[in-house]
Protein backbone atom coordinates (compact mmCIF):
# COMPACT_ATOMS: atom_id res chain seq x y z
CA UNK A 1 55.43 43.30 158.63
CA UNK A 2 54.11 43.62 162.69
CA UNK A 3 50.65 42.37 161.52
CA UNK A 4 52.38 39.74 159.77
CA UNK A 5 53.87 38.13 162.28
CA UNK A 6 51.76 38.97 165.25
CA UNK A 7 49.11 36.19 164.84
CA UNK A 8 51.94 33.65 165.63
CA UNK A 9 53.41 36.10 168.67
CA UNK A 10 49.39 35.89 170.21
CA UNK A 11 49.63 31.97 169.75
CA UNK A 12 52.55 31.07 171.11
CA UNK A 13 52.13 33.36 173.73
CA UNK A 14 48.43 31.71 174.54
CA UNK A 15 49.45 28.15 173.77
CA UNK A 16 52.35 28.85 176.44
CA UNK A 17 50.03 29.76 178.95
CA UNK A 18 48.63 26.93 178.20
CA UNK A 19 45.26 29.07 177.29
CA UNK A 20 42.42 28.73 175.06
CA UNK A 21 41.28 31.15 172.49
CA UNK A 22 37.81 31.23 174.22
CA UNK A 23 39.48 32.07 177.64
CA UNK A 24 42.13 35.04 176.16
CA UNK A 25 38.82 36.50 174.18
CA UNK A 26 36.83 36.83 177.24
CA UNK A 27 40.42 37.78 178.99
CA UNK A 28 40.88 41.43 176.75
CA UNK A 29 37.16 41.39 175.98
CA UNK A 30 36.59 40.82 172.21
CA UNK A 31 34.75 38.10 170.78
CA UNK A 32 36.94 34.18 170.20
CA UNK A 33 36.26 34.79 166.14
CA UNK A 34 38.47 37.88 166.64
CA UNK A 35 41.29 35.86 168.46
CA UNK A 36 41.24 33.27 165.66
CA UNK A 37 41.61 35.60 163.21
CA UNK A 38 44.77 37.24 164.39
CA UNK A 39 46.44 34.68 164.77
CA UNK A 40 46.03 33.15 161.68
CA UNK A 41 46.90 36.21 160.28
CA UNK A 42 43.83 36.89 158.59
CA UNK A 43 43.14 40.84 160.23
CA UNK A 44 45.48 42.75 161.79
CA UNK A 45 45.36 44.19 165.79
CA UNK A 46 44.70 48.14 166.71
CA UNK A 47 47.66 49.65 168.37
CA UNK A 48 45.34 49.53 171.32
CA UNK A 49 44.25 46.19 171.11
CA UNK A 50 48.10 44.80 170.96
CA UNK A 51 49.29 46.53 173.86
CA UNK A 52 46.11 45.02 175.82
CA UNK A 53 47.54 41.86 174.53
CA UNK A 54 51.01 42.06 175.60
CA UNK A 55 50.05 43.43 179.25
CA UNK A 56 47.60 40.33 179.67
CA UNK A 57 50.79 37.96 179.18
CA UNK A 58 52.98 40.38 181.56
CA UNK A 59 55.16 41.42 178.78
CA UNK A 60 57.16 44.72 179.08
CA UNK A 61 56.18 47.22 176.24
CA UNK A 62 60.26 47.98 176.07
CA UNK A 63 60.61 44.96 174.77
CA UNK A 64 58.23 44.08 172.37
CA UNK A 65 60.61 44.77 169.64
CA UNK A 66 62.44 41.34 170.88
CA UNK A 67 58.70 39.55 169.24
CA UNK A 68 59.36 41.00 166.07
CA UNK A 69 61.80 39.61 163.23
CA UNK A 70 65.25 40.79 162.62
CA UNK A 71 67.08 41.45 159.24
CA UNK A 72 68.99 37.82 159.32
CA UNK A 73 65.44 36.48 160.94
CA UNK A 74 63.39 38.02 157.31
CA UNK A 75 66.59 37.10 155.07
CA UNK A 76 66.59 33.21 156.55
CA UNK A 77 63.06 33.62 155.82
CA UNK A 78 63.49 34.39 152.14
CA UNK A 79 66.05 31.45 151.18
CA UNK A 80 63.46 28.92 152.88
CA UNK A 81 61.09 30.22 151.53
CA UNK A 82 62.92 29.65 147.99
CA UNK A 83 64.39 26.36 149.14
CA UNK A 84 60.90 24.68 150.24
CA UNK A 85 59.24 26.24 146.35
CA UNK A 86 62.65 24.50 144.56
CA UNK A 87 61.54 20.97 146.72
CA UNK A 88 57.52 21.30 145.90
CA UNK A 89 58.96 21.45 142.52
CA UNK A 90 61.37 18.18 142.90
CA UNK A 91 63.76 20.62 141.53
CA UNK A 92 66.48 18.95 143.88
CA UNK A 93 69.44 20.20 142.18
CA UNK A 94 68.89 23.09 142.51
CA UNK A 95 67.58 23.20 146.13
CA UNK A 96 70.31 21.64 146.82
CA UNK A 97 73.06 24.21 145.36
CA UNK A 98 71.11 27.00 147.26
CA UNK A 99 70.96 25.21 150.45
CA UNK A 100 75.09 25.02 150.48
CA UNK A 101 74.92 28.51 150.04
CA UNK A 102 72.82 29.52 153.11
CA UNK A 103 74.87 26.62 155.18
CA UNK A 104 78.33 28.84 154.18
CA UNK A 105 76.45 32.25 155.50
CA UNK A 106 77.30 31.35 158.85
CA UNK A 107 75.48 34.43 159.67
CA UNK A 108 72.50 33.02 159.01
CA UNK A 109 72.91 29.03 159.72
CA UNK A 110 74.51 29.64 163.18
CA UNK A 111 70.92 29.63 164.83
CA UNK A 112 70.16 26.28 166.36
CA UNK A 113 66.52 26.50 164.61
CA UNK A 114 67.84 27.34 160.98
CA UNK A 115 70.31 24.21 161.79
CA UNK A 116 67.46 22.21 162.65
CA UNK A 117 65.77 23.48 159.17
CA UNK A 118 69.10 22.89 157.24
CA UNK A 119 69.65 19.40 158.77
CA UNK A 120 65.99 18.10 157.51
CA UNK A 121 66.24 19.70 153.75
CA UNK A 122 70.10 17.72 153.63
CA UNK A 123 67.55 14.97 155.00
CA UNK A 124 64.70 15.25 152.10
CA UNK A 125 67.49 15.86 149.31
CA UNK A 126 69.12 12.48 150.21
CA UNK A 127 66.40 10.75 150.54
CA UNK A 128 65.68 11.61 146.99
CA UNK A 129 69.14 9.85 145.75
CA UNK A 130 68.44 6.84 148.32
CA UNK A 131 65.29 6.51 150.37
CA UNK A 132 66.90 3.35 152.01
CA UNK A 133 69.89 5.66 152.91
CA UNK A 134 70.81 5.14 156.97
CA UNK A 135 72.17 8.76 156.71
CA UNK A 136 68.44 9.89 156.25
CA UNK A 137 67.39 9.39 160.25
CA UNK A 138 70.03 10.45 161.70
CA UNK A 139 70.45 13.61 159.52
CA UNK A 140 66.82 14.01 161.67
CA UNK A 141 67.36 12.83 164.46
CA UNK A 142 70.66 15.67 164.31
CA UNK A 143 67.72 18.04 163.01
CA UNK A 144 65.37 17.24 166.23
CA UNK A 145 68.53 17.71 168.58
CA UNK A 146 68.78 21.28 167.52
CA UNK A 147 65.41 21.84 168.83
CA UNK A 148 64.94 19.40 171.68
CA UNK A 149 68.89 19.19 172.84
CA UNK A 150 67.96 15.80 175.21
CA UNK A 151 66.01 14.73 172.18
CA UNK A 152 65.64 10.71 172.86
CA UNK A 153 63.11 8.37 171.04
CA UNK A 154 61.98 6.62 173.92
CA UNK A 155 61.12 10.47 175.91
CA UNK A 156 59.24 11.52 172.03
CA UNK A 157 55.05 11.13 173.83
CA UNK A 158 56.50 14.26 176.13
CA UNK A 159 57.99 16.59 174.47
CA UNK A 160 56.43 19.99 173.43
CA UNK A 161 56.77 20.08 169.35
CA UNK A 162 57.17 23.25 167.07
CA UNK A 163 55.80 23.21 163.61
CA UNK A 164 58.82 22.23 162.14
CA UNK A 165 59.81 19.33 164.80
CA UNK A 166 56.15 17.99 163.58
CA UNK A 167 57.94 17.71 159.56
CA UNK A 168 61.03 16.57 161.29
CA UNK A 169 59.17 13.75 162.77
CA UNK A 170 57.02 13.05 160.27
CA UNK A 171 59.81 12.27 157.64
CA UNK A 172 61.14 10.05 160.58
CA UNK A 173 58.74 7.93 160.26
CA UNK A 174 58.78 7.59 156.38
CA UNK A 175 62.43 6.84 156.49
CA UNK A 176 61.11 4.20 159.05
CA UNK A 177 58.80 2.95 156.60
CA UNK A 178 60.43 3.02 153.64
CA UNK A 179 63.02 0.74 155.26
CA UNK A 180 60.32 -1.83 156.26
CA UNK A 181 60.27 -0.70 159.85
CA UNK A 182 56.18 -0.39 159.71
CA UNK A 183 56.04 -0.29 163.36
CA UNK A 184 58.81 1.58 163.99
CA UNK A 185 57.32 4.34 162.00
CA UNK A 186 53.86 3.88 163.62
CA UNK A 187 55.43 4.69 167.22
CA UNK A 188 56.40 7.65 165.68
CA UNK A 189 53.36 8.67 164.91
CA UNK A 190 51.47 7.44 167.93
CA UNK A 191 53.83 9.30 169.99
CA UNK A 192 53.76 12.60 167.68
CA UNK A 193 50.08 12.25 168.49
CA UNK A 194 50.19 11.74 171.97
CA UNK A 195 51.93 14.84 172.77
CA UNK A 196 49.93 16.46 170.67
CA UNK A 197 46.32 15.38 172.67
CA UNK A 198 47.94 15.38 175.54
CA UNK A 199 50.15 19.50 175.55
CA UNK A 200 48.02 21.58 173.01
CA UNK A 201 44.64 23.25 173.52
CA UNK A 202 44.72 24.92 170.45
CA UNK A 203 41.82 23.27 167.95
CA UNK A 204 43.95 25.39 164.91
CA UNK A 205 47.02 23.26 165.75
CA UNK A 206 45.56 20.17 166.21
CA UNK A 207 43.28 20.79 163.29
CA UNK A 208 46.25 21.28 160.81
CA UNK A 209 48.35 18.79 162.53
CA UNK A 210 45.77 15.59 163.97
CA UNK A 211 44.25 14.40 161.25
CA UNK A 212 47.22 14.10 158.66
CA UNK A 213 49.08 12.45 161.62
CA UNK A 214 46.34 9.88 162.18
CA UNK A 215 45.85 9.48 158.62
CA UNK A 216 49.35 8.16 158.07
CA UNK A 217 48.58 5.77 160.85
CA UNK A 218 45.83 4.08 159.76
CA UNK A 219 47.73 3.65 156.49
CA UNK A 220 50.10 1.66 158.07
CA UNK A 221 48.20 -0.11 160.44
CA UNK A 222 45.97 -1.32 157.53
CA UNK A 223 49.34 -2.40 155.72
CA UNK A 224 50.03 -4.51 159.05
CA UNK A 225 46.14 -5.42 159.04
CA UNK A 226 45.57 -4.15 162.11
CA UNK A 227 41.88 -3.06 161.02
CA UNK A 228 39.76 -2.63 163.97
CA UNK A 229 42.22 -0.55 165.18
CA UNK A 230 42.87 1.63 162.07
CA UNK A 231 38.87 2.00 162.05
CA UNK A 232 38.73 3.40 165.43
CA UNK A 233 41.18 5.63 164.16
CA UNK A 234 39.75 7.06 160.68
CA UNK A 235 36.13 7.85 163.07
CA UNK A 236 38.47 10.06 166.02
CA UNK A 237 40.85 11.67 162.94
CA UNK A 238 37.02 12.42 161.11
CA UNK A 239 35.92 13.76 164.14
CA UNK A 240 39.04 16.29 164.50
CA UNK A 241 38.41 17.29 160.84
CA UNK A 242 35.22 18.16 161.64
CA UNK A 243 35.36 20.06 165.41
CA UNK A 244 38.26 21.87 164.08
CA UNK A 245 36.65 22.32 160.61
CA UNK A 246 39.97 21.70 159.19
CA UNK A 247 38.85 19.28 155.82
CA UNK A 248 41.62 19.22 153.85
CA UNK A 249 42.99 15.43 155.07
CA UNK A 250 38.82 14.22 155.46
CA UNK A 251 38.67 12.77 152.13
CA UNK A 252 41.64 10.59 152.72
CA UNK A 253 41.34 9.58 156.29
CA UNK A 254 37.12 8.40 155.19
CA UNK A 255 38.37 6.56 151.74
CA UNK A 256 40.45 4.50 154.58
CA UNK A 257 37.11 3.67 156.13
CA UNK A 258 35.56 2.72 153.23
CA UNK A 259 38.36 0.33 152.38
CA UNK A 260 38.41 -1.10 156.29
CA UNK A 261 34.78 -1.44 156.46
CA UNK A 262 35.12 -3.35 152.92
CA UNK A 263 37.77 -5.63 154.41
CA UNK A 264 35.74 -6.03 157.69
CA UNK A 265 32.72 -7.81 155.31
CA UNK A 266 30.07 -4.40 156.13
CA UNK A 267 27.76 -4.21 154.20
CA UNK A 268 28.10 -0.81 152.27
CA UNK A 269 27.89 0.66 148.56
CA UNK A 270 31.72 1.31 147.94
CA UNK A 271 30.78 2.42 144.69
CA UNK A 272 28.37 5.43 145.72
CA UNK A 273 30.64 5.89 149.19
CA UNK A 274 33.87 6.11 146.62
CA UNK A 275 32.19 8.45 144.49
CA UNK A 276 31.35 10.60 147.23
CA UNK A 277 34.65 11.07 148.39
CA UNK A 278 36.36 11.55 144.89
CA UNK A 279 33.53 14.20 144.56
CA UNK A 280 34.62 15.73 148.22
CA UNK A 281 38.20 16.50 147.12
CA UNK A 282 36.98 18.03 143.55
CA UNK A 283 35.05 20.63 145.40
CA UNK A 284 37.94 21.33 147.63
CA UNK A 285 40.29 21.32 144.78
CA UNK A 286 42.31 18.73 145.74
CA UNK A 287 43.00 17.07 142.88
CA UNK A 288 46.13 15.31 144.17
CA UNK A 289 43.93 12.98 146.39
CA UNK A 290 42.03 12.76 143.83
CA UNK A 291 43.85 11.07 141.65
CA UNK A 292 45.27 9.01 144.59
CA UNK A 293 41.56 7.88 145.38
CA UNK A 294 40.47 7.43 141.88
CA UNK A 295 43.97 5.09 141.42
CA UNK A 296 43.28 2.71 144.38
CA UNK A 297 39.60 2.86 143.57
CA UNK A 298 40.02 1.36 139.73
CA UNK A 299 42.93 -0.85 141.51
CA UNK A 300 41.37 -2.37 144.77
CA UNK A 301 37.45 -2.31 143.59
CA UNK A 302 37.60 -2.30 139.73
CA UNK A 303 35.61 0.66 140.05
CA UNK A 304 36.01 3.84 137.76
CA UNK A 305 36.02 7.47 138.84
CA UNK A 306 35.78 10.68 136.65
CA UNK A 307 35.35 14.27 136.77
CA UNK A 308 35.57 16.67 133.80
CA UNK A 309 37.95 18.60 136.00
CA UNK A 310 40.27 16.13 137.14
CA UNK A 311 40.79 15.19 133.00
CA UNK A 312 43.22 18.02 132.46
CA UNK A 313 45.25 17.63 135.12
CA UNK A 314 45.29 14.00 135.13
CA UNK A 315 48.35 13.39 133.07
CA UNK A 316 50.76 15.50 134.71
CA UNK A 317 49.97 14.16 138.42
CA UNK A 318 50.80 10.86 136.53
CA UNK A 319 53.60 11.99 135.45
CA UNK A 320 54.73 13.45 138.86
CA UNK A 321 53.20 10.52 141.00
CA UNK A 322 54.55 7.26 138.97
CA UNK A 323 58.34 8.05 140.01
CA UNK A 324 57.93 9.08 143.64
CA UNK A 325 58.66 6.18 146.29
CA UNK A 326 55.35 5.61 149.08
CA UNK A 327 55.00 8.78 151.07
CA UNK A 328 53.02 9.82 153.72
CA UNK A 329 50.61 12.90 153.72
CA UNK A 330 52.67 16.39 155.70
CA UNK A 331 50.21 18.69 157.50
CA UNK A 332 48.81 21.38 156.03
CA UNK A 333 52.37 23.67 155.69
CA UNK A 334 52.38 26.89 158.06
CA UNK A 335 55.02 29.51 159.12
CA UNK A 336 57.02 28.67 162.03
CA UNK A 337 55.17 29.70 164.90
């Protein structure tokens, strides 16, 4: 359980010193690879080693214990958890029935951040019934005031934003969207990505953050046909992808380029740079963008994409993709820091 949740004590605690990895490595005198590694949970820390730590940051060994989670903390924990498998699974109902439950423990949905949590699920659940639904934003904007108390749009380039303020925000500007408010939603975005350049030094958080951010920008901006702008875009959200070596939204964010560049009269082979890409998200196993990419390929360019492995699988994304209103792509999902 400590090792579990240590990584995101060490990051947060770094991030709100407003330190890099490099700089806390060199700090308590192990190497940055070590550093990264902790905190995304992937080895643990010698007794040692965390105490080190904790002195470094000026933080009292009596109360460590406060870092650590508490019963109600690990049973929140559990119905999210179950909540956020029910909604993968568009198994609503269901969500939705175990949701009122946790909302009645008032044990456990007291906390301002479980409010915040409970607020955006109520949020995702009715935009399932009604994704034109003016409930939808300001259930979030509720959500974001749980977090940020002063929360105003206008202040949203300077605030400091926790994982799940990021989803909270994100959805914001879908609802936006989805209600033909394309700029409305962009703003969003711009100004989710602002205060992300502008307050993190962390290249894991921007990496798993950044690029799915920009991505959903220069999908609207192209809808607008704002291109240039959209291009610029898709080479600095590449760029992240690749300094943070974070690939998972790089397929997406360079079929975008492809289609701008097409638009734009370049001369390039969409065919081979299309097939490249579909190829790029088979390797990674992402076989949801590929079926998005292989879609807008045979619809935009005429142009047919296949892969042996994608066959299988084809017919149930269909199946799951055909019903679902426009979305935009969430970062990569991660435990609240």
């Amino acid at each position: 359980m400590i090792n579990v949740k240590f990584g995101s004590i060490v990051r947060h605690l770094r991030t709100s010193a407003k330190m890099s990895q490099e700089t806390l490595a060199e700090l308590i005198g192990v190497h940055t690879t070590t550093i990264s590694r902790i905190e995304n949970d992937e080895t643990g820390a010698s007794v040692k080693l965390r105490d080190i730590i904790f002195e470094k940051f000026g933080i009292d060994k009596s109360n460590i214990l406060a870092f650590f989670p508490t019963i109600k903390e690990i049973e929140f924990a559990k119905y999210k958890d179950k909540i956020d498998e029910l909604m993968l699974n568009r198994e609503f109902n269901e969500a939705s029935f175990l949701l009122d439950k946790l909302e009645k423990n008032k044990n456990l949905s007291s906390k301002s951040l479980n409010k915040q949590y409970i607020l955006y699920v109520k949020a995702i659940l009715c935009r399932d019934k009604n994704p034109k639904s003016g409930q939808i934003y300001n259930l979030l904007k509720q959500s974001m005031k749980q977090s940020i108390k002063n929360f105003e749009e206008k202040n949203m380039p300077y605030y400091y934003y926790s994982n799940q303020d990021i989803n909270v925000l994100n959805l914001m500007s879908v609802n936006c969207a989805e209600n033909d408010n394309l700029q409305g939603a962009i703003e969003i975005l711009k100004s989710l990505k602002k205060s992300i350049d502008d307050n993190y030094i962390d290249n894991n958080f921007k990496g798993r953050h950044l690029p799915a951010i920009i991505y959903n920008i220069t999908k609207l901006l192209i809808e607008i046909e704002r291109y240039e702008e959209s291009l610029n875009l898709c080479n600095e959200g590449i760029d992240i992808c690749i300094s943070t070596r974070y690939f998972f939204v790089l397929p997406l964010l360079t079929f975008n380029k492809i289609d701008i560049l097409s638009i734009l009269g370049h001369k390039i082979d969409i065919e081979e740079s299309l097939a490249e890409v579909f190829s790029t998200c088979i390797l990674f196993k992402k076989f949801d963008y590929a079926w998005e990419i292989k879609k807008d390929a045979e619809k935009k360019y005429g142009i047919i994409l296949n892969s042996s492995k994608l066959q299988y699988m084809e017919e149930q994304f269909h199946q799951v993709h055909q019903n679902l209103p426009q979305k935009t792509i969430q970062p990569k999902a991660t435990r609240e820091e």
